[in-house]
C-alpha atoms as a PDB file:
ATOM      1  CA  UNK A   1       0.000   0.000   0.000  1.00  0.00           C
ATOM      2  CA  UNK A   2       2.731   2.543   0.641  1.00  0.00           C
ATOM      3  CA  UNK A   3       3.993   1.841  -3.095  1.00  0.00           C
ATOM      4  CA  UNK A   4       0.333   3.567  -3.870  1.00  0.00           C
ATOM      5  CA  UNK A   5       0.657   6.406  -1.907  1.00  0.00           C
ATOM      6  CA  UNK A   6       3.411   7.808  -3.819  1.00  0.00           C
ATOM      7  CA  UNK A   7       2.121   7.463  -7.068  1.00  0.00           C
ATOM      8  CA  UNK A   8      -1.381   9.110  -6.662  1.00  0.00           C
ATOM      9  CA  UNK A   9       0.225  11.895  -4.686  1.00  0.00           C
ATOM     10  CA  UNK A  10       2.564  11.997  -7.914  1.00  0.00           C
ATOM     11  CA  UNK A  11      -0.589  12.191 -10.411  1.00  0.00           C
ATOM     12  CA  UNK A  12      -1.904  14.651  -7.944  1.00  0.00           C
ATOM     13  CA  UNK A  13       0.902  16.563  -8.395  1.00  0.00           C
ATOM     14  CA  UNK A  14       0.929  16.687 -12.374  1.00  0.00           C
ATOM     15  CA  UNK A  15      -2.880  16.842 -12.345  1.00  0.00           C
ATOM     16  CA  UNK A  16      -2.579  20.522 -10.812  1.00  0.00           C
ATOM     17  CA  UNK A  17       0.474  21.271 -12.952  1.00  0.00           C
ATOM     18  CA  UNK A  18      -1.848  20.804 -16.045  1.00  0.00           C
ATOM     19  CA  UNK A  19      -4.579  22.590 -14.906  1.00  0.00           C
ATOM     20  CA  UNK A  20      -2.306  25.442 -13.654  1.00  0.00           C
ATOM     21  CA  UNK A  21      -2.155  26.985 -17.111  1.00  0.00           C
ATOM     22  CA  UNK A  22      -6.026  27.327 -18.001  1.00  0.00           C
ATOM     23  CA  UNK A  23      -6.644  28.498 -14.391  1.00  0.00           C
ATOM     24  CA  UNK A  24      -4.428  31.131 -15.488  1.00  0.00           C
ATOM     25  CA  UNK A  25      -5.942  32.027 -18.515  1.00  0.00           C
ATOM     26  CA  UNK A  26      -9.486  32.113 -16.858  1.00  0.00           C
ATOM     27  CA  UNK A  27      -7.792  34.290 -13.888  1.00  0.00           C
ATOM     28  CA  UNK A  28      -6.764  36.982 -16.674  1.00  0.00           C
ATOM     29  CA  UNK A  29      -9.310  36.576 -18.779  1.00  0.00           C
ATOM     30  CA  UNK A  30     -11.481  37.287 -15.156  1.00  0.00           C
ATOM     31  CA  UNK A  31      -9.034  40.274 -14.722  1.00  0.00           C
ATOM     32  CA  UNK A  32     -10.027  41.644 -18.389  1.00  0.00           C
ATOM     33  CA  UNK A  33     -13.496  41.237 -18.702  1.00  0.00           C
ATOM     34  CA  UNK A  34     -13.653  43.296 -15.358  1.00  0.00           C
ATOM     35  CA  UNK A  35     -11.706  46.311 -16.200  1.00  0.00           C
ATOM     36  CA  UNK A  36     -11.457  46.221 -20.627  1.00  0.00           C
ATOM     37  CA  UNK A  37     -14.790  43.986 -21.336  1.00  0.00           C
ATOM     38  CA  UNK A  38     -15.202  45.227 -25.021  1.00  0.00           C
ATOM     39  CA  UNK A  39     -11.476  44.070 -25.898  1.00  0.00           C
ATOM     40  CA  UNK A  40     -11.435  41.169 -23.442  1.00  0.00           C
ATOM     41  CA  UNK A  41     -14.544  39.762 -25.678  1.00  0.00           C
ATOM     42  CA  UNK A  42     -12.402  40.290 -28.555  1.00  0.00           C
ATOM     43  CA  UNK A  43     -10.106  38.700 -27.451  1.00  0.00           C
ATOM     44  CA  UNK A  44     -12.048  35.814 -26.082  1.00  0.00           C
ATOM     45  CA  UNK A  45     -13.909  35.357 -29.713  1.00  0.00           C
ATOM     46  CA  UNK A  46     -10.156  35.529 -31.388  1.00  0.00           C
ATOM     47  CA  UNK A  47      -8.357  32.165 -28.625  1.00  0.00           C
ATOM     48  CA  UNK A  48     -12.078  30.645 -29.371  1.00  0.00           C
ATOM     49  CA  UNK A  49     -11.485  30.563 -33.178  1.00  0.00           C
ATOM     50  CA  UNK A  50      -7.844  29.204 -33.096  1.00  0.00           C
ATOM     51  CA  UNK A  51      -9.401  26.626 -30.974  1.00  0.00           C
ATOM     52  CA  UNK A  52     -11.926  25.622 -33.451  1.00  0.00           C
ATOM     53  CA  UNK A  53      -9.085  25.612 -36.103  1.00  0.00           C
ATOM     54  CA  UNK A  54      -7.152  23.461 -34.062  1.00  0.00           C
ATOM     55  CA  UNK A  55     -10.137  20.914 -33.738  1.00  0.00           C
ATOM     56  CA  UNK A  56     -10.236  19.959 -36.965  1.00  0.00           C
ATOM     57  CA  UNK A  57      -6.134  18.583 -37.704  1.00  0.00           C
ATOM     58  CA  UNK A  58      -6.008  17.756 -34.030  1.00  0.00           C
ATOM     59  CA  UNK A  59      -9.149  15.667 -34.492  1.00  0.00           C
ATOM     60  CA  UNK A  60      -7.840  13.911 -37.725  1.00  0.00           C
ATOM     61  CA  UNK A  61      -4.575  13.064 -36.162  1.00  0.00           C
ATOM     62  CA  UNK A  62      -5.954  11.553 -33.258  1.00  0.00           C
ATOM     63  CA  UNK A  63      -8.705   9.598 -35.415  1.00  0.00           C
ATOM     64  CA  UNK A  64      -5.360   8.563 -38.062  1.00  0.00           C
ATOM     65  CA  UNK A  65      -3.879   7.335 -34.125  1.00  0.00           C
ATOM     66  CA  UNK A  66      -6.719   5.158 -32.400  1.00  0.00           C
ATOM     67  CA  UNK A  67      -7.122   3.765 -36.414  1.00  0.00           C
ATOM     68  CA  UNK A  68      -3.025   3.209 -36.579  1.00  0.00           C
ATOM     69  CA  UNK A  69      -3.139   1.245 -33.161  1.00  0.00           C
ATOM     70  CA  UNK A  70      -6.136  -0.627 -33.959  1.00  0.00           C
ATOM     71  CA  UNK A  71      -5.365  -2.182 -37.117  1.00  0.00           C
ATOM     72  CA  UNK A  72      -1.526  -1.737 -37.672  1.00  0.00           C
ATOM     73  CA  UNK A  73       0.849  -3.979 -35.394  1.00  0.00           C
ATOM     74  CA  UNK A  74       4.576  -2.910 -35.438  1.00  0.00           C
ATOM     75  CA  UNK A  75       5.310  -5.641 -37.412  1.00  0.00           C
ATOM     76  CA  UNK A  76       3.057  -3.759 -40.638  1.00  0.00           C
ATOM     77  CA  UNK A  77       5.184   0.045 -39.369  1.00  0.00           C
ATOM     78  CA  UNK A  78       8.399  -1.979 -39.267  1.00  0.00           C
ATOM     79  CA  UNK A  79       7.786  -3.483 -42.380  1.00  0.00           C
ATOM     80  CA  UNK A  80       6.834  -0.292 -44.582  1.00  0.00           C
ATOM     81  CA  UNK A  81       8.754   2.335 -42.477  1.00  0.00           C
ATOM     82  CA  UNK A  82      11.440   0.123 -40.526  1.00  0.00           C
ATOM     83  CA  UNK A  83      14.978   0.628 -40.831  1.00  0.00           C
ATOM     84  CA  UNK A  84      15.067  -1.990 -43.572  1.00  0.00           C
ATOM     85  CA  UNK A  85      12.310  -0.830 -45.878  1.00  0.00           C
ATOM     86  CA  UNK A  86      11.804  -0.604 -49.365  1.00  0.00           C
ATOM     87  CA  UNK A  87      11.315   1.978 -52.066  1.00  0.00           C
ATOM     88  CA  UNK A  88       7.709   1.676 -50.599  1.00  0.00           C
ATOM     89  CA  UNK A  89       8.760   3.053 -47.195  1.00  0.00           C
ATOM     90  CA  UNK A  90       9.902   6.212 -48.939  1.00  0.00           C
ATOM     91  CA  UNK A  91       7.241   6.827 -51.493  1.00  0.00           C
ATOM     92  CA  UNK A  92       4.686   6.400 -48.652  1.00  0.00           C
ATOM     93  CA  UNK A  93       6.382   8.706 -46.231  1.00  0.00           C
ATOM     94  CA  UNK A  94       6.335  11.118 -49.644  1.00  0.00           C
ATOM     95  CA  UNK A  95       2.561  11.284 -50.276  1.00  0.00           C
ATOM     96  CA  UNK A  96       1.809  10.821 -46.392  1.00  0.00           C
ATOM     97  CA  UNK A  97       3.432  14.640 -46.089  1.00  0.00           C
ATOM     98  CA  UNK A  98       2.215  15.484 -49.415  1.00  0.00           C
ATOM     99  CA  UNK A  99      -1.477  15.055 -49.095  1.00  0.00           C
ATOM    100  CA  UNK A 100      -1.249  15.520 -45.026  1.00  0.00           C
ATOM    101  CA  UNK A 101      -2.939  18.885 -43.959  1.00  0.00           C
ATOM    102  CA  UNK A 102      -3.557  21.266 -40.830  1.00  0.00           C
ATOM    103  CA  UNK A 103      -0.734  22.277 -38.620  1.00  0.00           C
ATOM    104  CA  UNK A 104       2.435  20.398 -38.316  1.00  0.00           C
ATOM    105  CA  UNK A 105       2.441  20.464 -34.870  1.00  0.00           C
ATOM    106  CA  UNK A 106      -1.422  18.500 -34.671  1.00  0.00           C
ATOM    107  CA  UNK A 107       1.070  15.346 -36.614  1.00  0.00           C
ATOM    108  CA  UNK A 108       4.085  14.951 -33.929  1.00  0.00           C
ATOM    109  CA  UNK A 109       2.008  12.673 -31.369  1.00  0.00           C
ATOM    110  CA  UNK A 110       0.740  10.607 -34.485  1.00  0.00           C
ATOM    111  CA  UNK A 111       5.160  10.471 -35.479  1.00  0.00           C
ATOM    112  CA  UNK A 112       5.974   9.955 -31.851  1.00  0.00           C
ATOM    113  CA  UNK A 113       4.012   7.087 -32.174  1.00  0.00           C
ATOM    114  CA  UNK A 114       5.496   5.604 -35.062  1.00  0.00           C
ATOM    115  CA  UNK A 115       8.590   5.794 -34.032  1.00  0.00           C
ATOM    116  CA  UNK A 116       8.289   4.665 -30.965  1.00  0.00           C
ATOM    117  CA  UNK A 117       6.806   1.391 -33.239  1.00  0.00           C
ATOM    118  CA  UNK A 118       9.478   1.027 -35.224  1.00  0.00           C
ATOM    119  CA  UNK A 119       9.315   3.424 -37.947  1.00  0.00           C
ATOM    120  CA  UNK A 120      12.601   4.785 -38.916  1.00  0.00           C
ATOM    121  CA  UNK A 121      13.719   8.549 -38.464  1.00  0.00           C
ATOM    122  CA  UNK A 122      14.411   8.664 -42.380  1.00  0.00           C
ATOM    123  CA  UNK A 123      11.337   8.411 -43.092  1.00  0.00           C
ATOM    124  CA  UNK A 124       9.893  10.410 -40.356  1.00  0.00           C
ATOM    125  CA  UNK A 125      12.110  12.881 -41.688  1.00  0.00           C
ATOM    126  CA  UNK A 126      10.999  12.283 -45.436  1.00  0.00           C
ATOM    127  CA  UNK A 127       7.335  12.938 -44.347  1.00  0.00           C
ATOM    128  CA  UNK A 128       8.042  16.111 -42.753  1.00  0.00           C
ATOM    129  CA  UNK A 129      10.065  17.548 -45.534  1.00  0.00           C
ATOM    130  CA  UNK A 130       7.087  16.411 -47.893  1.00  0.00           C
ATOM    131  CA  UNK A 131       4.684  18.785 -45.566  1.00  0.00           C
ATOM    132  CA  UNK A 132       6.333  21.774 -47.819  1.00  0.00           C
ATOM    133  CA  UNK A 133       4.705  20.644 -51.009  1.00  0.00           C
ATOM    134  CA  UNK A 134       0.895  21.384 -50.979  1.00  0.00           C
ATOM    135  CA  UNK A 135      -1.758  19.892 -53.938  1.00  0.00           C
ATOM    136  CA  UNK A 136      -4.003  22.411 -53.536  1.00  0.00           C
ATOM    137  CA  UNK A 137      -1.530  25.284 -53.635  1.00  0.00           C
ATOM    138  CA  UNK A 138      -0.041  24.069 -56.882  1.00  0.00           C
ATOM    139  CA  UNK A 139      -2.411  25.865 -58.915  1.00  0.00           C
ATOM    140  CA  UNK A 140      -2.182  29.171 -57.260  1.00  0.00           C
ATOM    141  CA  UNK A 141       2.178  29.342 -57.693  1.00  0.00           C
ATOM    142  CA  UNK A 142       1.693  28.378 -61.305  1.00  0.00           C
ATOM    143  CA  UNK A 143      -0.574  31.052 -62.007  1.00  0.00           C
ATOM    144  CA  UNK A 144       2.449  33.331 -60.407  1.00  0.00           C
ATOM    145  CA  UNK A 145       5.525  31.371 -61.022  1.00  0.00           C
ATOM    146  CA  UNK A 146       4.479  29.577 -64.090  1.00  0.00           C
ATOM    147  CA  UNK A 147       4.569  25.340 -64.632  1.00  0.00           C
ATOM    148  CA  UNK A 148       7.971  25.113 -65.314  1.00  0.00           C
ATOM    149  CA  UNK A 149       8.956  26.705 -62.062  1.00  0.00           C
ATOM    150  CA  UNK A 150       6.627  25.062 -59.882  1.00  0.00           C
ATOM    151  CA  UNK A 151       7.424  21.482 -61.184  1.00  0.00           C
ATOM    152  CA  UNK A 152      10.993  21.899 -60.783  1.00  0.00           C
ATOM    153  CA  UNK A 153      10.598  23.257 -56.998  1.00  0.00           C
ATOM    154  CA  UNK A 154       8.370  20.776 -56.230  1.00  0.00           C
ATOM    155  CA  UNK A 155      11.059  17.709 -57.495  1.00  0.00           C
ATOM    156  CA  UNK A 156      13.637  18.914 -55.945  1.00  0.00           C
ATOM    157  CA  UNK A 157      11.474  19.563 -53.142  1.00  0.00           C
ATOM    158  CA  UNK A 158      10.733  15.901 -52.648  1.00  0.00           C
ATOM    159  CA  UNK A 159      13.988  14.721 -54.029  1.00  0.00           C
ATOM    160  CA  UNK A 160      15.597  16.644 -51.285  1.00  0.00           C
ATOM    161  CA  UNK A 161      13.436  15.467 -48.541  1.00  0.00           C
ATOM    162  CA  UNK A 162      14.647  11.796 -49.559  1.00  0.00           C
ATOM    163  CA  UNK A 163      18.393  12.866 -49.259  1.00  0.00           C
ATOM    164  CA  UNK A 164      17.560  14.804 -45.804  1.00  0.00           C
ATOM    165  CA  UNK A 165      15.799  12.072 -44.745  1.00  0.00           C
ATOM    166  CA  UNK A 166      18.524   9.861 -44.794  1.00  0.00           C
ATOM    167  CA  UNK A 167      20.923  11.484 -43.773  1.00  0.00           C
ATOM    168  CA  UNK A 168      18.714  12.442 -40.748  1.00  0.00           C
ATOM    169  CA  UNK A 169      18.502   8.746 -40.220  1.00  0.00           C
ATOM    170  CA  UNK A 170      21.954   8.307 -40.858  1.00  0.00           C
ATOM    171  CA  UNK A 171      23.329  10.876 -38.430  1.00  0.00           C
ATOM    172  CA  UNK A 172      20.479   9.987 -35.808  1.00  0.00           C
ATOM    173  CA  UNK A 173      22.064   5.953 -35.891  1.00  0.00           C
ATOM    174  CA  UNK A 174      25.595   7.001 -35.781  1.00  0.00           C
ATOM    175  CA  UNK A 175      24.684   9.757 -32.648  1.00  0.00           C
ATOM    176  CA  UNK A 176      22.763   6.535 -30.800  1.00  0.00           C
ATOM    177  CA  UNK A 177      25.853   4.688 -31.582  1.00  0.00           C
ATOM    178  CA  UNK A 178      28.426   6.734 -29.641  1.00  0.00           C
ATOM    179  CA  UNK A 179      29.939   5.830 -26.495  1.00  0.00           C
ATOM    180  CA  UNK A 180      28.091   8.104 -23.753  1.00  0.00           C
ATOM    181  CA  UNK A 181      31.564  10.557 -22.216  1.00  0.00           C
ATOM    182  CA  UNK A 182      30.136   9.606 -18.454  1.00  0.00           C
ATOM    183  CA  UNK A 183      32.462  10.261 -15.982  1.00  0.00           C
END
């Protein structure tokens, strides 16, 4: 019983630390509203819509994360996006960050947890570098850049994630690799 003490008193603890921040928030948004309440709305309508922006790639990425670790084992992540993987591994990590949207930020738990799967930083890295090149934005840069431009940028755009990505992978290894200088 004493090994449960310490361990609720330790969620305790990081229970308050998370809620610290919004009580915060509500304590100057409290201030605000009671001597600016014109601007404070204003403000209150403006944190309201980048939270309903957020919903949306936040909600896709955790949707893309209870389907990953329902159907996909590690072996299948391994397998595509493993150290050893093919050509496959690459070109998927390519149109993942191609035809992924919202923030980038909303897609590091859904990477955390492929990596921590088995999925290589290469291609980790490759689908990150990918995130630059957008479908739907194509159209607008050739109307100001012009075709030739655009479909140059955008192959060595992806060519050049591939190269990053492995030597992201490469250097990542070789740094894991090293003999830790402990004293």
């Amino acid at each position: 019983m004493k090994k449960d003490r310490p361990q609720s008193s330790t969620w305790e603890n990081r229970a308050l630390r998370m809620l610290l921040f919004p009580a915060g928030v509500l304590v100057v948004y409290g201030i605000l509203f009671a001597v600016m309440p014109e601007k404070a709305s204003i403000g209150l309508k403006s944190s309201g819509n980048i939270i309903l922006n957020m919903l949306v790639p936040l909600s896709l990425v955790f949707i893309l994360m209870l389907a990953l670790n329902l159907f996909l084992k590690p072996a299948q992540i391994v397998k595509f996006f493993g150290r050893g993987a093919s050509i496959k591994g690459v070109i998927l990590s390519a149109v993942a960050g191609i035809i992924s949207t919202g923030p980038i930020y909303a897609w590091y738990p859904l990477l955390k947890d492929l990596r921590e799967k088995g999925a290589a930083n290469s291609f980790l890295a490759i689908f990150l570098g990918n995130r630059a090149v957008k479908p739907f934005l194509l159209p607008i840069m050739i109307s100001y850049f012009g075709w030739i431009y655009v479909l140059i940028l955008t192959v060595f755009t992806v060519l050049g994630s591939i190269v990053v990505g492995y030597f992201v992978g490469a250097l990542v290894n070789v740094e894991n690799n090293l003999p830790s200088r402990s004293k």
